[in-house]
N, C-alpha and C. Protein backbone atom coordinates (compact mmCIF):
# COMPACT_ATOMS: atom_id res chain seq x y z
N UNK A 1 15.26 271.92 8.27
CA UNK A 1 15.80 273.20 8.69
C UNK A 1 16.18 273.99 7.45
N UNK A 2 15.84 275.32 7.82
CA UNK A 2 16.06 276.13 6.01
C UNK A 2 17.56 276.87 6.21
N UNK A 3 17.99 276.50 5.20
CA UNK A 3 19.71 277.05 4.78
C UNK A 3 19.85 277.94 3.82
N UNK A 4 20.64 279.06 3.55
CA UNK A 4 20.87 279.81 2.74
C UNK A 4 22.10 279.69 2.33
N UNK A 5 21.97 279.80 0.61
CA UNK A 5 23.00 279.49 0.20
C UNK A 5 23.40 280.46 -0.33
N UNK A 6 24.72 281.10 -0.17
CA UNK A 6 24.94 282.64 -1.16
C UNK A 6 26.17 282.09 -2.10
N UNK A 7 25.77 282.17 -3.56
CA UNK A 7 26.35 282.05 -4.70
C UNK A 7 26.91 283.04 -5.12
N UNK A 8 28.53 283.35 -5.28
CA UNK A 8 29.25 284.17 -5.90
C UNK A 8 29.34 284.10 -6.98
N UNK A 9 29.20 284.81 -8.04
CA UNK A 9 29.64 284.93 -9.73
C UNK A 9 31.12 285.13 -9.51
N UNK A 10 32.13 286.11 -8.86
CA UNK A 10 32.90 286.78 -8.58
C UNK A 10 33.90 286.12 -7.20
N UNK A 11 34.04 284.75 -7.66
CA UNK A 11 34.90 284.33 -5.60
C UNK A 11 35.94 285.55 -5.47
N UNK A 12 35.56 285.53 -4.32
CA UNK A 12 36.88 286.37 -3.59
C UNK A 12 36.53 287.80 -3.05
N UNK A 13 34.98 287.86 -3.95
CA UNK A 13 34.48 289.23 -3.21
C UNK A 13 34.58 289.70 -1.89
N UNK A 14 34.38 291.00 -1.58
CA UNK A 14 34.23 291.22 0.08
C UNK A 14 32.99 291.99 0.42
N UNK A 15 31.93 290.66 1.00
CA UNK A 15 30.90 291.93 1.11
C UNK A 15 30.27 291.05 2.91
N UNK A 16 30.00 292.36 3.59
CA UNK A 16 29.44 292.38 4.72
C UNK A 16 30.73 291.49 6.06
N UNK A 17 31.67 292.30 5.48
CA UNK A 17 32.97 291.60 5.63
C UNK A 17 33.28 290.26 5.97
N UNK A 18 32.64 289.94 4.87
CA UNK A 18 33.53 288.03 4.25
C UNK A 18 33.86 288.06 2.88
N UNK A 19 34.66 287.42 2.72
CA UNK A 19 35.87 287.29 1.52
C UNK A 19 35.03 285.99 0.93
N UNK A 20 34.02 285.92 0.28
CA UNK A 20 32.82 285.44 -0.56
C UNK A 20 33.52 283.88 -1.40
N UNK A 21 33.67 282.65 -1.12
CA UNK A 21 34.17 281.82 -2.44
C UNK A 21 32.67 281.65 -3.58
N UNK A 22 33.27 280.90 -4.39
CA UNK A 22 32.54 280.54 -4.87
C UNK A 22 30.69 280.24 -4.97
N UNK A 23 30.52 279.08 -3.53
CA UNK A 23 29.03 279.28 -2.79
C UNK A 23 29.33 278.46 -1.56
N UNK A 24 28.82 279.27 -1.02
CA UNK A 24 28.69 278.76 0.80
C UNK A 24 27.26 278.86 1.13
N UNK A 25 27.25 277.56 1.92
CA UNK A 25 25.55 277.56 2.59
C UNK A 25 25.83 278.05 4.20
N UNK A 26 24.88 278.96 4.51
CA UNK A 26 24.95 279.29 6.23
C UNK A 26 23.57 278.84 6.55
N UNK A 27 23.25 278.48 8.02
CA UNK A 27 22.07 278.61 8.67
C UNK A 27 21.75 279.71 8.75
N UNK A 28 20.33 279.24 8.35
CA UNK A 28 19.11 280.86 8.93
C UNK A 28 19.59 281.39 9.94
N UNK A 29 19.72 282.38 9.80
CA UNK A 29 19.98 283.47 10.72
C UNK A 29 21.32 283.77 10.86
N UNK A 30 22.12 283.50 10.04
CA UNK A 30 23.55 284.00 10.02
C UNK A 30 23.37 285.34 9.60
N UNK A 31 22.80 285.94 8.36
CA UNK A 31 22.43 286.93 7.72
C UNK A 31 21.37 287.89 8.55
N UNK A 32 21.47 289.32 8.79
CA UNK A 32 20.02 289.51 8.89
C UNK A 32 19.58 290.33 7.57
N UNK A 33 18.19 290.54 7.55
CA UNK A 33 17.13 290.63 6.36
C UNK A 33 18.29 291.57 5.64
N UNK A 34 18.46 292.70 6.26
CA UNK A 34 19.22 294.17 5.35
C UNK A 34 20.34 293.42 4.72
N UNK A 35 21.15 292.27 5.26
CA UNK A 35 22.41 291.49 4.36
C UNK A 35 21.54 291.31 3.31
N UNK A 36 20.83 290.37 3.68
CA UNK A 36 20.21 289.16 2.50
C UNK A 36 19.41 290.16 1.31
N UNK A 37 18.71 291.16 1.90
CA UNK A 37 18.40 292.46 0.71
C UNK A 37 19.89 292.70 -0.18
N UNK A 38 21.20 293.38 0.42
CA UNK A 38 21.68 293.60 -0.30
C UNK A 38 22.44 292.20 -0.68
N UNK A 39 22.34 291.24 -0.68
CA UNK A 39 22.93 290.39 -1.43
C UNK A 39 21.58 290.29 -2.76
N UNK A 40 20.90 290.04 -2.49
CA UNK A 40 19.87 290.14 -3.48
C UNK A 40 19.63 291.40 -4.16
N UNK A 41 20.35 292.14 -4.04
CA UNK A 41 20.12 293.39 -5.06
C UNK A 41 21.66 293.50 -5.69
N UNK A 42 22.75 292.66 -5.36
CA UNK A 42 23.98 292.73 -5.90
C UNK A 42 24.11 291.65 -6.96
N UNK A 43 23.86 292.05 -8.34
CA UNK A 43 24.29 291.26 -9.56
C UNK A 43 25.17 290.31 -9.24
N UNK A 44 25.97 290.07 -8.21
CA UNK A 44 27.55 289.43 -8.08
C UNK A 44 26.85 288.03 -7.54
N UNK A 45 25.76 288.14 -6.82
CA UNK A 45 25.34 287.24 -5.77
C UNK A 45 23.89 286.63 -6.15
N UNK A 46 23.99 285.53 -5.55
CA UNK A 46 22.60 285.03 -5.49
C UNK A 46 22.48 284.22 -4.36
N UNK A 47 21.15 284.42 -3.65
CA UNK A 47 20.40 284.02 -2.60
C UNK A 47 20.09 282.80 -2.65
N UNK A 48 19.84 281.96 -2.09
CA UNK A 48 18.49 280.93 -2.47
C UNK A 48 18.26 280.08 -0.90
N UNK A 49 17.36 279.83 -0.56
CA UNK A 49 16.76 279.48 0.99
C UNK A 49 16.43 278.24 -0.09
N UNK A 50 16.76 277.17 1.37
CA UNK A 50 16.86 275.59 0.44
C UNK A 50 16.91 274.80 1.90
N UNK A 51 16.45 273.94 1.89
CA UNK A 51 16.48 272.25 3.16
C UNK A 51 17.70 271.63 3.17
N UNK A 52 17.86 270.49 3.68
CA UNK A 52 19.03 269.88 3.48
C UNK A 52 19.37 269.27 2.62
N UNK A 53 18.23 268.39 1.92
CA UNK A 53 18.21 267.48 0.51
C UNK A 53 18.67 268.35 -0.54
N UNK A 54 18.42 270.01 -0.32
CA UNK A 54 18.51 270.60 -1.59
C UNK A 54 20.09 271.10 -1.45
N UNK A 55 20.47 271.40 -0.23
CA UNK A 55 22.03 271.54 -0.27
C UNK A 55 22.81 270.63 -0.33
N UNK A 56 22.43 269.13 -0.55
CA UNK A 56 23.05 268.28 -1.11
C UNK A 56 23.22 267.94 -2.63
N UNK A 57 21.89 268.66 -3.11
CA UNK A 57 21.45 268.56 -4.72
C UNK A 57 22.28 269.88 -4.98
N UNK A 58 22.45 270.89 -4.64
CA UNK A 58 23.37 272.04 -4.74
C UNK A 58 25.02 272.18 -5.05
N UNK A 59 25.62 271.10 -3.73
CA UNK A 59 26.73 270.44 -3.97
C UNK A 59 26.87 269.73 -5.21
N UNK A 60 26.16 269.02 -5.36
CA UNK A 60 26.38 268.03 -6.64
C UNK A 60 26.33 268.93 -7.89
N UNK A 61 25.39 269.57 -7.75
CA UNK A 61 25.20 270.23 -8.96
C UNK A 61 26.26 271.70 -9.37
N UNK A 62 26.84 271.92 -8.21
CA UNK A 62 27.67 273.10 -8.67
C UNK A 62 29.07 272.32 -8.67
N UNK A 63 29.36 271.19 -8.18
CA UNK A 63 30.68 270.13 -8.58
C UNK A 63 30.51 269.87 -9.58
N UNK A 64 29.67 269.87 -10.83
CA UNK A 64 29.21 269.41 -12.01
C UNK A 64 29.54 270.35 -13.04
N UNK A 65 29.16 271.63 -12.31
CA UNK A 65 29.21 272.47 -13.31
C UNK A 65 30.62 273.13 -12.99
N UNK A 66 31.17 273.07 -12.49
CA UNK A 66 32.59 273.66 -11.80
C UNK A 66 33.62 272.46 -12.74
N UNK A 67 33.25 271.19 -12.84
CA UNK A 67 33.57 270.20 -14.15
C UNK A 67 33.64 270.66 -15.35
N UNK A 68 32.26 270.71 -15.40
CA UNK A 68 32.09 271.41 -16.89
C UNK A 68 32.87 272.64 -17.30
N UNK A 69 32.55 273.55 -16.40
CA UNK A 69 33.64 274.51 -16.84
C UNK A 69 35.11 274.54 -16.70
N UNK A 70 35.50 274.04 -16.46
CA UNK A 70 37.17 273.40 -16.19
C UNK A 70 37.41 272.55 -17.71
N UNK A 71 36.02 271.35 -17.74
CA UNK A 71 36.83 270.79 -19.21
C UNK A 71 36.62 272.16 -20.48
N UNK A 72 35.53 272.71 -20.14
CA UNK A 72 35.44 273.70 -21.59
C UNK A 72 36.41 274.47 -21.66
N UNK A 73 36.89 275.03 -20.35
CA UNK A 73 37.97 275.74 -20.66
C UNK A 73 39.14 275.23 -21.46
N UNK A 74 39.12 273.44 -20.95
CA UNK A 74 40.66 273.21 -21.19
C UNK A 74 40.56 272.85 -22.32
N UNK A 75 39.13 272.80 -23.30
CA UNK A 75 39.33 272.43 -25.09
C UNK A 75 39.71 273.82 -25.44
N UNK A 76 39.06 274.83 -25.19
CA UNK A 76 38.97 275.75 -25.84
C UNK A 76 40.44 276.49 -25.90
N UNK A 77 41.30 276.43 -24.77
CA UNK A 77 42.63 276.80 -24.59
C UNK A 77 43.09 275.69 -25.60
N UNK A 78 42.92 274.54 -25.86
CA UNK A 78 43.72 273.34 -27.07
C UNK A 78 43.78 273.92 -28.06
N UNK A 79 41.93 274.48 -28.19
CA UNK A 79 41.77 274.59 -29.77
C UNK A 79 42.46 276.13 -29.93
N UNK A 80 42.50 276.85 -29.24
CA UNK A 80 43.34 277.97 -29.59
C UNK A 80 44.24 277.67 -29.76
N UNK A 81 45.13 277.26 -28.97
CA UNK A 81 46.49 277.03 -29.33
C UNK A 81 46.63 276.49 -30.87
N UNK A 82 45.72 275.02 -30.88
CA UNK A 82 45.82 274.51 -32.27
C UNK A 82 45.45 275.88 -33.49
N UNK A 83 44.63 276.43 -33.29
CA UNK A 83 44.53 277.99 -34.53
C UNK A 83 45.38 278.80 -34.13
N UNK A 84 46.44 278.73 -33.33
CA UNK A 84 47.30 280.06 -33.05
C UNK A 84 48.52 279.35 -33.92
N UNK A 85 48.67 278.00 -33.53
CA UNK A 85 49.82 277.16 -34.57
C UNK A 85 49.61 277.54 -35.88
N UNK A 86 48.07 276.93 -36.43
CA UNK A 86 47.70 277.23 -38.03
C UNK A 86 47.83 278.11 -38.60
N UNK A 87 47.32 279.41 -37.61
CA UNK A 87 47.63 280.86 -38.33
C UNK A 87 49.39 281.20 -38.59
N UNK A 88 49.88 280.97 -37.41
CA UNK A 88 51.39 281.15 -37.43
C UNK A 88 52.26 280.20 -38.73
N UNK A 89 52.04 279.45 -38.90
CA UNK A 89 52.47 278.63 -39.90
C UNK A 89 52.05 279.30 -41.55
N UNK A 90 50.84 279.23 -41.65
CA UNK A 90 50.06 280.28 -42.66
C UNK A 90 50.76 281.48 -42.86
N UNK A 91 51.17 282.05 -41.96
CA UNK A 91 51.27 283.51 -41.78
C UNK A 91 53.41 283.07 -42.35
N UNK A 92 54.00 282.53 -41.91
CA UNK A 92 55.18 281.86 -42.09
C UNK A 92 55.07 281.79 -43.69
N UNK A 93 53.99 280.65 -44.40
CA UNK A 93 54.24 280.13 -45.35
C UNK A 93 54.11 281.38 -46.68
N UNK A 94 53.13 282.40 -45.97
CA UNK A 94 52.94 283.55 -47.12
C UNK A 94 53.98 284.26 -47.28
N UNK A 95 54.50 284.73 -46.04
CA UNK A 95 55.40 285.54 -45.95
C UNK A 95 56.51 284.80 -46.89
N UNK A 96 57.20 283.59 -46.96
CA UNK A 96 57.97 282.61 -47.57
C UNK A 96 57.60 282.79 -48.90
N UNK A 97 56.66 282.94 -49.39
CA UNK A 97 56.35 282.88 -51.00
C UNK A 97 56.75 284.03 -51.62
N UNK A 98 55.63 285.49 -50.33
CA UNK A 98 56.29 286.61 -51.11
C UNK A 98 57.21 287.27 -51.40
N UNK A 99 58.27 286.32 -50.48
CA UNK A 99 59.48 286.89 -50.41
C UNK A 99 60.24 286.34 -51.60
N UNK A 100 60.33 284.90 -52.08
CA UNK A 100 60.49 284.35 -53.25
C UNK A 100 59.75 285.25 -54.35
N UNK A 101 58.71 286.04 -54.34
CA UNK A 101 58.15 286.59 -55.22
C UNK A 101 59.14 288.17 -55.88
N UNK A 102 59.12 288.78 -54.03
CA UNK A 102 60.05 290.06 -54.28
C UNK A 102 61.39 289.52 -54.64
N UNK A 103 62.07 288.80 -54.43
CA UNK A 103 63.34 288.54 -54.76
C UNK A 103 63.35 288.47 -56.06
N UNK A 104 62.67 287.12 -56.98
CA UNK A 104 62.35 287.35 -58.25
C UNK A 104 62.34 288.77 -58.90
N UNK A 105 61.47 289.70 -58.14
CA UNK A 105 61.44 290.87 -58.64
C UNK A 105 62.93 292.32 -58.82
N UNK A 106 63.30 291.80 -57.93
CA UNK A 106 64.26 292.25 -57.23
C UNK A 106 65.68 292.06 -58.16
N UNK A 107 65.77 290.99 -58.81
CA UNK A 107 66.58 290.09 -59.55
C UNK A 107 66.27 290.85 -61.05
N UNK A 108 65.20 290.99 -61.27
CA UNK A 108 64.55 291.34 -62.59
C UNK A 108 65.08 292.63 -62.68
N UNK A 109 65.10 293.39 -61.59
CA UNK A 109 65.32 294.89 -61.79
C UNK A 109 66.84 294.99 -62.15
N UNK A 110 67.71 294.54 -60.92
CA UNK A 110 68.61 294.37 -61.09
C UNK A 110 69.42 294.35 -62.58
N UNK A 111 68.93 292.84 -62.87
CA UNK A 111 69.72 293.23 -64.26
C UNK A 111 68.89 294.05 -64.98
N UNK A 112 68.01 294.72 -65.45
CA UNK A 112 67.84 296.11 -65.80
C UNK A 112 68.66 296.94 -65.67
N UNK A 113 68.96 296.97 -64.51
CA UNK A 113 69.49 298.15 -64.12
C UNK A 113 71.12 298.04 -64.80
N UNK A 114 71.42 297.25 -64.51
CA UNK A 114 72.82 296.76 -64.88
C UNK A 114 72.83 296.59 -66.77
N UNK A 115 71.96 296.36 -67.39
CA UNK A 115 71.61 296.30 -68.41
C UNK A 115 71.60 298.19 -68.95
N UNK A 116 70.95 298.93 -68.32
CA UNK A 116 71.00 300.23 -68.47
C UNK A 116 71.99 301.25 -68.26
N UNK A 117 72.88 300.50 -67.81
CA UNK A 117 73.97 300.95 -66.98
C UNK A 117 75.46 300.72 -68.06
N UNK A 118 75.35 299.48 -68.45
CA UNK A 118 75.79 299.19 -69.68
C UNK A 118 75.78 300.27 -70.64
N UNK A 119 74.40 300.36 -70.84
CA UNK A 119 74.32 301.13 -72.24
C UNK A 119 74.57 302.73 -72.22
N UNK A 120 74.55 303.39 -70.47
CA UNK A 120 75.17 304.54 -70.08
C UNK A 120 76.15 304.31 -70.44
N UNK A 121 77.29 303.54 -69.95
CA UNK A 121 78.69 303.54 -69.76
C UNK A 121 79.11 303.54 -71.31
N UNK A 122 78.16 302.52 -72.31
CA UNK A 122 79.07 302.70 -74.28
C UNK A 122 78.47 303.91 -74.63
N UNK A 123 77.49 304.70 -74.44
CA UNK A 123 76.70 306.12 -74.79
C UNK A 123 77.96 306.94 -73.86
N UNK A 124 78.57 306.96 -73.04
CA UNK A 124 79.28 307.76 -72.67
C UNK A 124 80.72 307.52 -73.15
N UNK A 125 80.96 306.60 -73.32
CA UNK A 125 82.16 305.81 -74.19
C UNK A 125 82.18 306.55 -75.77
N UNK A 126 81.57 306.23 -76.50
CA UNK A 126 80.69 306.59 -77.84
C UNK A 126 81.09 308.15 -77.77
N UNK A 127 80.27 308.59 -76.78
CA UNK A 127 80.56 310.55 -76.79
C UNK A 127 81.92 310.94 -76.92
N UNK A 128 82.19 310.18 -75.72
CA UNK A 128 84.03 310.39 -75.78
C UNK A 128 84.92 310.48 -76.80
N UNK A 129 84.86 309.15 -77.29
CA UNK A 129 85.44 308.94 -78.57
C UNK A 129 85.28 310.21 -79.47
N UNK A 130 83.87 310.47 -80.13
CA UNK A 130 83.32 311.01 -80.48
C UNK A 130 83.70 312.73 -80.73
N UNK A 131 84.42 313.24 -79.21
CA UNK A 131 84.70 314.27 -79.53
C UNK A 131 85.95 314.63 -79.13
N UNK A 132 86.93 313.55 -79.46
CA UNK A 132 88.65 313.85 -79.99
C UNK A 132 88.88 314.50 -80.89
């Protein structure tokens, strides 16, 4: 007996008013032709007319890949996290240096400044004196 199976890219769609999961198989003739046209002309969907052996090979095979994509997701969320740690730490450790860097700098000026400040205060000292 031939079965149609309509494959959602998109679960949850609403078309020909059903709320679409993932993939559902119906018997022939659930659909008529004008559905099954516009499911076949909607990017979201795919058709496929299949026996019973093959909606068993269907099951298996979209439990497989519904696997697969569940574990890829769940490395790829690890490994982010693990480069969101690295960068953050990185990003921590620079910031930590240059700040030891500006401070150094910061320090340097300082006594300059205080050094120049000095030599205002005996140049103004000096004048003073200077014109008793």
């Amino acid at each position: 007996m031939t079965k149609i199976a309509i494959i959602c890219t998109s679960p949850g769609m609403l078309r020909h008013g059903v709320r679409h999961p993932d993939r559902e198989v119906y018997d022939e003739g659930r659909w008529t032709e004008e559905q099954l046209a516009a499911f076949k002309a909607d990017p979201s969907f795919q058709v496929v007319e299949m026996d019973d052996e093959e909606v068993a090979d269907l099951s298996q095979s979209m439990d497989f890949k519904v696997a697969v994509a569940a574990e890829v997701k769940r490395q790829v969320e690890a490994k982010s996290a693990e480069l969101q740690k690295s960068f953050n730490k990185s990003v921590a450790d620079a910031a930590k240096e240059r700040t030891k860097e500006l401070s150094a700098q910061l320090e340097s000026a300082n006594v300059k400044v205080t050094e120049l400040q000095a030599k205002v205060d005996a140049s103004a000292a000096g004048a003073g004196a200077g014109s008793q």
